[in-house]
C-alpha atoms as a PDB file:
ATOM      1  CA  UNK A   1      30.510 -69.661-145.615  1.00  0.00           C
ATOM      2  CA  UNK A   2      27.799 -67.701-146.230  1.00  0.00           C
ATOM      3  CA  UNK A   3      26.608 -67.993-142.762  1.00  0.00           C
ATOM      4  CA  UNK A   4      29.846 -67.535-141.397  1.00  0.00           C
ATOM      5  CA  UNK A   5      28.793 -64.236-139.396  1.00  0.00           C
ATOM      6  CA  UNK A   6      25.751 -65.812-137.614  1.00  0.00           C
ATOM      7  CA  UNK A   7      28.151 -68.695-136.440  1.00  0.00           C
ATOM      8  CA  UNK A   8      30.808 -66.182-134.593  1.00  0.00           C
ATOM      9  CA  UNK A   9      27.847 -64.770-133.111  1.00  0.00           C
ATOM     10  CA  UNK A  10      26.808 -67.868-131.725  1.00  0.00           C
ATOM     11  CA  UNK A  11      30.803 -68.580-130.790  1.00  0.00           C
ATOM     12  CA  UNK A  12      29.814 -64.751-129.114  1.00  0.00           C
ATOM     13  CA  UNK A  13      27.528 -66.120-127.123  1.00  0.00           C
ATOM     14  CA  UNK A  14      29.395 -68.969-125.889  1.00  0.00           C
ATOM     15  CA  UNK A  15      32.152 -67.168-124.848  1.00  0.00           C
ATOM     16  CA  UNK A  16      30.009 -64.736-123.173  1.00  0.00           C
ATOM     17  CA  UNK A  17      29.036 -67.658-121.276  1.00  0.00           C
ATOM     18  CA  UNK A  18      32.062 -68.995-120.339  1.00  0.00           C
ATOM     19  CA  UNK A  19      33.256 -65.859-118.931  1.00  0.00           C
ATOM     20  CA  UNK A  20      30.285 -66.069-116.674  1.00  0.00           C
ATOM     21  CA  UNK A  21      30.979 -69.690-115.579  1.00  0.00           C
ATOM     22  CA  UNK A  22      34.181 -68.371-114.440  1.00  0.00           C
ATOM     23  CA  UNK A  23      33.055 -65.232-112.472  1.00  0.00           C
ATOM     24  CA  UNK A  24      30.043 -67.971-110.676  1.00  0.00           C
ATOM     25  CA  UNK A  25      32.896 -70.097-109.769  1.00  0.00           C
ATOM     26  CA  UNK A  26      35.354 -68.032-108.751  1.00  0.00           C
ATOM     27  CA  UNK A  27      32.264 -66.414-106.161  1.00  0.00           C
ATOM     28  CA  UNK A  28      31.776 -69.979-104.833  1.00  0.00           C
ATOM     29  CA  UNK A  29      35.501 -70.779-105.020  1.00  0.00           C
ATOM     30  CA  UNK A  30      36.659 -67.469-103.247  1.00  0.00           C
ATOM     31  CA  UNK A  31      33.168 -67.035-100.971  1.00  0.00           C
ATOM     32  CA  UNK A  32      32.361 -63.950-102.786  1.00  0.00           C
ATOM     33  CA  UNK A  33      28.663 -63.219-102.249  1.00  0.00           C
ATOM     34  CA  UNK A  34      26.488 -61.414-104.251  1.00  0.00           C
ATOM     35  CA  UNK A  35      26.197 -58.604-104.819  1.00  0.00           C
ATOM     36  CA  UNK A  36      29.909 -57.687-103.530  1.00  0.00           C
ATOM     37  CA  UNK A  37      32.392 -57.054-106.732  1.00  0.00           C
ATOM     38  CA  UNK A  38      35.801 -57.495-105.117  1.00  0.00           C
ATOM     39  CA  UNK A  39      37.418 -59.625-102.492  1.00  0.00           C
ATOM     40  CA  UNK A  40      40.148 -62.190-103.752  1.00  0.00           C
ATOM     41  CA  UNK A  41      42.081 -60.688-106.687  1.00  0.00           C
ATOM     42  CA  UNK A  42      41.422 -64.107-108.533  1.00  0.00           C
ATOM     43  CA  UNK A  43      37.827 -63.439-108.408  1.00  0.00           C
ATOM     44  CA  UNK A  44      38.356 -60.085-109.356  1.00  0.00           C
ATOM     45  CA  UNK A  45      40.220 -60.876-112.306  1.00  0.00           C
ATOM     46  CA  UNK A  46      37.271 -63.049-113.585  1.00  0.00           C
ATOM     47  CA  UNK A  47      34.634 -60.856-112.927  1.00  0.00           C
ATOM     48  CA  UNK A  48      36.583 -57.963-115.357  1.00  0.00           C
ATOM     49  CA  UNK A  49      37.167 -60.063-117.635  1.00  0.00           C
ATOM     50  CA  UNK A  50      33.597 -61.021-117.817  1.00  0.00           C
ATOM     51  CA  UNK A  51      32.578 -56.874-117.838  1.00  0.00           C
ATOM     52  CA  UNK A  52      35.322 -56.440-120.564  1.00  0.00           C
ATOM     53  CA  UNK A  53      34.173 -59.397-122.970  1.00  0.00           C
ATOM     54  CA  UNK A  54      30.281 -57.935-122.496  1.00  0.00           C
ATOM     55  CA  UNK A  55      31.452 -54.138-123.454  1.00  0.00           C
ATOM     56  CA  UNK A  56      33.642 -55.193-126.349  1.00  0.00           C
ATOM     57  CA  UNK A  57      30.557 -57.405-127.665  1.00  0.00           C
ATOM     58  CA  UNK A  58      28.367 -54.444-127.610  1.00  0.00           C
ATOM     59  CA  UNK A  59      30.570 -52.944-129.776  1.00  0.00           C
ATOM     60  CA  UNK A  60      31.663 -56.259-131.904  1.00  0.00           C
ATOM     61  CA  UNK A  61      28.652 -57.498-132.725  1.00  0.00           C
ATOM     62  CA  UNK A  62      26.746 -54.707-134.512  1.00  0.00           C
ATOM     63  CA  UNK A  63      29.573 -54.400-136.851  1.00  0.00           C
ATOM     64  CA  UNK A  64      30.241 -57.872-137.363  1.00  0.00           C
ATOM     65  CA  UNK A  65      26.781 -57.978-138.529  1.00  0.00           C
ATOM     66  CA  UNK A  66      26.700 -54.733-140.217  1.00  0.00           C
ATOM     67  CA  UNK A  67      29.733 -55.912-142.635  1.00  0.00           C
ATOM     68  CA  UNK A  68      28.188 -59.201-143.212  1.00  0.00           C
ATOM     69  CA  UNK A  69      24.631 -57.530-144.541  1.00  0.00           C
ATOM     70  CA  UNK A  70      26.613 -55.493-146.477  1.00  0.00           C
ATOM     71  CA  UNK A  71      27.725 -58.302-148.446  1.00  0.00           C
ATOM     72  CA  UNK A  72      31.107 -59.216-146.491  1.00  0.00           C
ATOM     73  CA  UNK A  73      30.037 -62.627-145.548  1.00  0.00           C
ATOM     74  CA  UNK A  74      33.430 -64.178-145.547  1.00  0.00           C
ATOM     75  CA  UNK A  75      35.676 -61.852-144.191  1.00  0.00           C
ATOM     76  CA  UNK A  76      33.410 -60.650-141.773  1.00  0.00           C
ATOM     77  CA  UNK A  77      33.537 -64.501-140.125  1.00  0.00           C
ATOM     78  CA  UNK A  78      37.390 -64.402-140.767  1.00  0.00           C
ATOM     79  CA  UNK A  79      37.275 -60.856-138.629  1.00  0.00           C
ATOM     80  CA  UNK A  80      35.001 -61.997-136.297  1.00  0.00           C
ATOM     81  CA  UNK A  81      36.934 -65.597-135.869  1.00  0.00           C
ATOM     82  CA  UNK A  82      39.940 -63.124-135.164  1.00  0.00           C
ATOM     83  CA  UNK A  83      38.199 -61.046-132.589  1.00  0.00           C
ATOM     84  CA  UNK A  84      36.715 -64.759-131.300  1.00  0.00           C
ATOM     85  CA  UNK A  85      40.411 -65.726-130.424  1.00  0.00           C
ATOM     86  CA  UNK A  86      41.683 -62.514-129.133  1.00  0.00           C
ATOM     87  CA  UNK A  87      39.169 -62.283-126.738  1.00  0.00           C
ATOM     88  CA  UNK A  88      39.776 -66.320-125.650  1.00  0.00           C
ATOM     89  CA  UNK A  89      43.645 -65.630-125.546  1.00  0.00           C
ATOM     90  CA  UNK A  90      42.612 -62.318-123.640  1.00  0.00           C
ATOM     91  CA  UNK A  91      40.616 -63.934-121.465  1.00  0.00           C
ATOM     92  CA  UNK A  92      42.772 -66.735-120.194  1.00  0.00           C
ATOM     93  CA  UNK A  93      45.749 -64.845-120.087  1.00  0.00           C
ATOM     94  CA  UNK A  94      44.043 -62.639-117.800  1.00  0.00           C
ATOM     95  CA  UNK A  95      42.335 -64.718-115.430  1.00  0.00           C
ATOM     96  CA  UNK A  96      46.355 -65.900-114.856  1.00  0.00           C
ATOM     97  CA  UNK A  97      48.194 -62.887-114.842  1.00  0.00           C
ATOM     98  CA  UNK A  98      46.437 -59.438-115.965  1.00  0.00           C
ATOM     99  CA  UNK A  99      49.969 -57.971-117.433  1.00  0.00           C
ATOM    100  CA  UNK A 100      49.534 -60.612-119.991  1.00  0.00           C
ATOM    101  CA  UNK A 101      46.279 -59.663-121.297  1.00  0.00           C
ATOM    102  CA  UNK A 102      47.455 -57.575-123.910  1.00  0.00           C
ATOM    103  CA  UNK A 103      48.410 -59.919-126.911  1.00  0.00           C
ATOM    104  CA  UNK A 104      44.653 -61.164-126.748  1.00  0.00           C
ATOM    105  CA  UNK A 105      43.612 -58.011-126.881  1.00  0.00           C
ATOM    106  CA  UNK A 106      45.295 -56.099-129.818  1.00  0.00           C
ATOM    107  CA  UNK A 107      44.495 -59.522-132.318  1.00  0.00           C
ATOM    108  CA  UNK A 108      40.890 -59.034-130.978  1.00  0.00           C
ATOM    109  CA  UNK A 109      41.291 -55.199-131.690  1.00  0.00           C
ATOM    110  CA  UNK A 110      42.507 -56.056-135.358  1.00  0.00           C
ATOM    111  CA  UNK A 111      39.510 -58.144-136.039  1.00  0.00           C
ATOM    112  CA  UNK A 112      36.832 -55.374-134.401  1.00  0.00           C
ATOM    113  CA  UNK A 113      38.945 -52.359-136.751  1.00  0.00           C
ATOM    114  CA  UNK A 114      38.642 -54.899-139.592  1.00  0.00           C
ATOM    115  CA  UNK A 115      34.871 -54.875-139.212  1.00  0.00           C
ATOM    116  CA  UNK A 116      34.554 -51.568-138.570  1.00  0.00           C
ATOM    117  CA  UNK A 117      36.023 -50.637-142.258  1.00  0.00           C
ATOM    118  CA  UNK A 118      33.719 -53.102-143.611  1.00  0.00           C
ATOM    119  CA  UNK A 119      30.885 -51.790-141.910  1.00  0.00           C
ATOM    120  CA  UNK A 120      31.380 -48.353-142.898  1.00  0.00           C
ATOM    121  CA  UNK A 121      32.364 -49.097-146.459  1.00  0.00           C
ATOM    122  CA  UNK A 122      29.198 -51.561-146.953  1.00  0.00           C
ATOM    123  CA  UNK A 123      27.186 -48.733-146.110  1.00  0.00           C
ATOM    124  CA  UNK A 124      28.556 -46.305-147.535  1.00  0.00           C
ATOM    125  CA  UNK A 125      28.258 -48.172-150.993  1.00  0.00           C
ATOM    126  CA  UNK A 126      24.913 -48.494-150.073  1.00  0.00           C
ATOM    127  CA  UNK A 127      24.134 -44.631-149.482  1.00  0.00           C
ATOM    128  CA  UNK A 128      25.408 -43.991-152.326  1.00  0.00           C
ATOM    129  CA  UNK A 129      23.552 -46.339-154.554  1.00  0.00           C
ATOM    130  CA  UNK A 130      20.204 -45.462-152.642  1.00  0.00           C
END
């Protein structure tokens, strides 16, 4: 488990990726050309979905990393597997219906606060030691 961190980043990554397979397929589904934002509110679901995931990474994964340096290994994965399935349930819930988006997004929410703690007690503890 050790590693457990550098896997969800990795699982980061993939979704990251899969939220951009759905905003290139939704373009060629929908006959939404680049580099026009909106058109069919399908599309338009996907493509937010896909900004959303990228500016809640920015955010995720410097703390998900910061708690696991800080000697969090394990719960930092368990956070970041949290955050990992908030942001899938987020995801397909709103590429359906966006009202329903918010159950993915408060577990993914609990799992970025989670890391946040960690993150700022890890270095705190290590401020202090220092």
């Amino acid at each position: 488990m050790h590693y457990l961190p550098e896997l969800v980043t990795l699982l980061t990554v993939f979704l990251m990726f899969g939220t951009m397979y759905a905003v290139v397929r939704a373009r060629a589904k929908y006959g939404i050309e680049a580099p026009a934002i909106s058109g069919h509110p399908a599309f338009e679901r996907a493509y937010r979905v896909q900004m959303n995931t990228l500016e809640s990474a920015v955010m995720f994964l410097p703390v998900l990393l910061l708690a696991g340096h800080f000697g969090f290994e394990l719960w930092a994965g368990i956070a970041g597997l949290v955050w990992i399935v908030g942001r899938v349930w987020y995801a397909l819930a709103y590429l359906k219906d966006a009202s329903k988006r918010g159950p993915g997004y408060m577990i993914a929410t609990v799992g970025w606060g989670a890391l946040v703690v960690m993150a700022v007690v890890g270095l705190g503890r290590a401020m202090m030691v220092s």
